[in-house]
Protein backbone atom coordinates (compact mmCIF):
# COMPACT_ATOMS: atom_id res chain seq x y z
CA UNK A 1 0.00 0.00 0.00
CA UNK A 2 2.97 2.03 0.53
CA UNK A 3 3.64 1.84 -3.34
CA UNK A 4 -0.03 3.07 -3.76
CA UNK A 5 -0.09 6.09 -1.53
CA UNK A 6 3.05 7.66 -3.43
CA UNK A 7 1.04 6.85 -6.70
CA UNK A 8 -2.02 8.50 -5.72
CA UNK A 9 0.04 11.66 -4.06
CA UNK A 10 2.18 11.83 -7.46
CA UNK A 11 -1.38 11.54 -9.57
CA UNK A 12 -2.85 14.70 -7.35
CA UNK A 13 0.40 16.53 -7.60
CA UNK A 14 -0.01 16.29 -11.93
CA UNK A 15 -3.36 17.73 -11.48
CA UNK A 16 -2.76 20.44 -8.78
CA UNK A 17 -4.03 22.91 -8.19
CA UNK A 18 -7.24 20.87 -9.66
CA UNK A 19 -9.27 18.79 -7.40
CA UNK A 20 -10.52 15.23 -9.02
CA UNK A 21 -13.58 13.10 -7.39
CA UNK A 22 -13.10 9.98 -6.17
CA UNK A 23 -14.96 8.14 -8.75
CA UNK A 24 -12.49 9.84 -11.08
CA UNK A 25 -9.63 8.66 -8.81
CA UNK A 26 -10.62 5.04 -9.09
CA UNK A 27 -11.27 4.72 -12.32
CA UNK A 28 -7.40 5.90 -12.90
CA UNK A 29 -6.00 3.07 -10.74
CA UNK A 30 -9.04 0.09 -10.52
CA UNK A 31 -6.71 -1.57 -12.90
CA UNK A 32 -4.17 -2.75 -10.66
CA UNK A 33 -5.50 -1.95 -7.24
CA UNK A 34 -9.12 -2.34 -5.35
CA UNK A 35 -11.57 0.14 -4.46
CA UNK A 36 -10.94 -0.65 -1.08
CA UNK A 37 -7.65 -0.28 -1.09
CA UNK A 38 -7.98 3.35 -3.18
CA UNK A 39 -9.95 4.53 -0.28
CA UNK A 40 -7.81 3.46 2.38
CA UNK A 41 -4.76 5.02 0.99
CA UNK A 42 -6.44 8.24 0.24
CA UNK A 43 -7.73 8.49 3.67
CA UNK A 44 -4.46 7.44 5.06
CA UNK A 45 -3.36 10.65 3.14
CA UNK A 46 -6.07 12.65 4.47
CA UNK A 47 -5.11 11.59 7.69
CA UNK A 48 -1.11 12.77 7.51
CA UNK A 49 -2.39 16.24 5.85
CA UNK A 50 -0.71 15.28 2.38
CA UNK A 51 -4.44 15.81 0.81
CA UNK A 52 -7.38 16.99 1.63
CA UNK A 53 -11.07 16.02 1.57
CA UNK A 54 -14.02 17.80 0.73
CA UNK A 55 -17.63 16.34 0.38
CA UNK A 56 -20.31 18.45 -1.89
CA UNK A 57 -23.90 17.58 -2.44
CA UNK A 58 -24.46 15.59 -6.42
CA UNK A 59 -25.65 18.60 -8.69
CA UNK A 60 -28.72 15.82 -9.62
CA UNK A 61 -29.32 13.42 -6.17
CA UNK A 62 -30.11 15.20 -4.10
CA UNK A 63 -29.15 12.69 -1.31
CA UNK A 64 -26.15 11.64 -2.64
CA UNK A 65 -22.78 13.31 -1.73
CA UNK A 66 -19.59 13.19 -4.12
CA UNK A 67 -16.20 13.71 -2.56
CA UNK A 68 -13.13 15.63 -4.37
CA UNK A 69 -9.81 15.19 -3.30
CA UNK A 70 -6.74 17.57 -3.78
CA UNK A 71 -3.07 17.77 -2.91
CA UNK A 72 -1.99 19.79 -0.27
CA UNK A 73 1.37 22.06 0.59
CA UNK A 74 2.62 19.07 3.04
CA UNK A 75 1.76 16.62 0.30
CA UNK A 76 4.06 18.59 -2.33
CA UNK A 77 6.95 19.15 0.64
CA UNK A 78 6.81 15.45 0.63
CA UNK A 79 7.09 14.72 -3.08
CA UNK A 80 9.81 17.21 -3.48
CA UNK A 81 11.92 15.81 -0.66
CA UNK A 82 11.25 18.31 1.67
CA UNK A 83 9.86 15.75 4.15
CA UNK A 84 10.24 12.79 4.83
CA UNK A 85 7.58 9.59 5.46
CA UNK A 86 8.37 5.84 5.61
CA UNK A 87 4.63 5.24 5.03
CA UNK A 88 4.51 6.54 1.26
CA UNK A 89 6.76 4.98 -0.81
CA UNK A 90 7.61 7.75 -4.03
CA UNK A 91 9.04 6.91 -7.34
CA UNK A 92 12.30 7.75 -8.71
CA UNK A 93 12.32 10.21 -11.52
């Protein structure tokens, strides 16, 4: 999952300063990884500030709630070496 995180960090860091919704999010990496595991590494980036969640109402369901996700200035510090975190494993360039 380590792997995963730094994918999903380097994915929101292409798109910044864009937010993407989940849906969007999974359909990038549902190839190789499960839902599940998606939404536990974004939350485990939520959770260490390196992105940040928002949840908005659907524009047509009313009861349904979409939820974006964006990179934040810790989660850039990290990518650029900055800072440091053995539990997101980044790609060499």
């Amino acid at each position: 999952m380590k792997h995963l995180r730094g994918q999903l960090l380097d994915f929101l860091k292409r798109i910044y300063p864009n937010e993407i919704e989940e849906l969007g999010i999974i359909s990038v990496f549902y190839e190789y990884h499960r839902d599940k595991e998606i939404r536990q590494s974004l939350q485990y980036l939520v959770d260490k500030g390196y992105a940040e969640k928002k949840k908005r109402k659907h524009p047509y369901r009313k009861r349904e709630n979409l939820t974006f996700y964006k990179i934040t200035a810790k989660g850039i510090d990290l990518i650029e070496g900055t800072i440091e975190d053995m539990g997101v494993i980044l790609e060499e360039e």
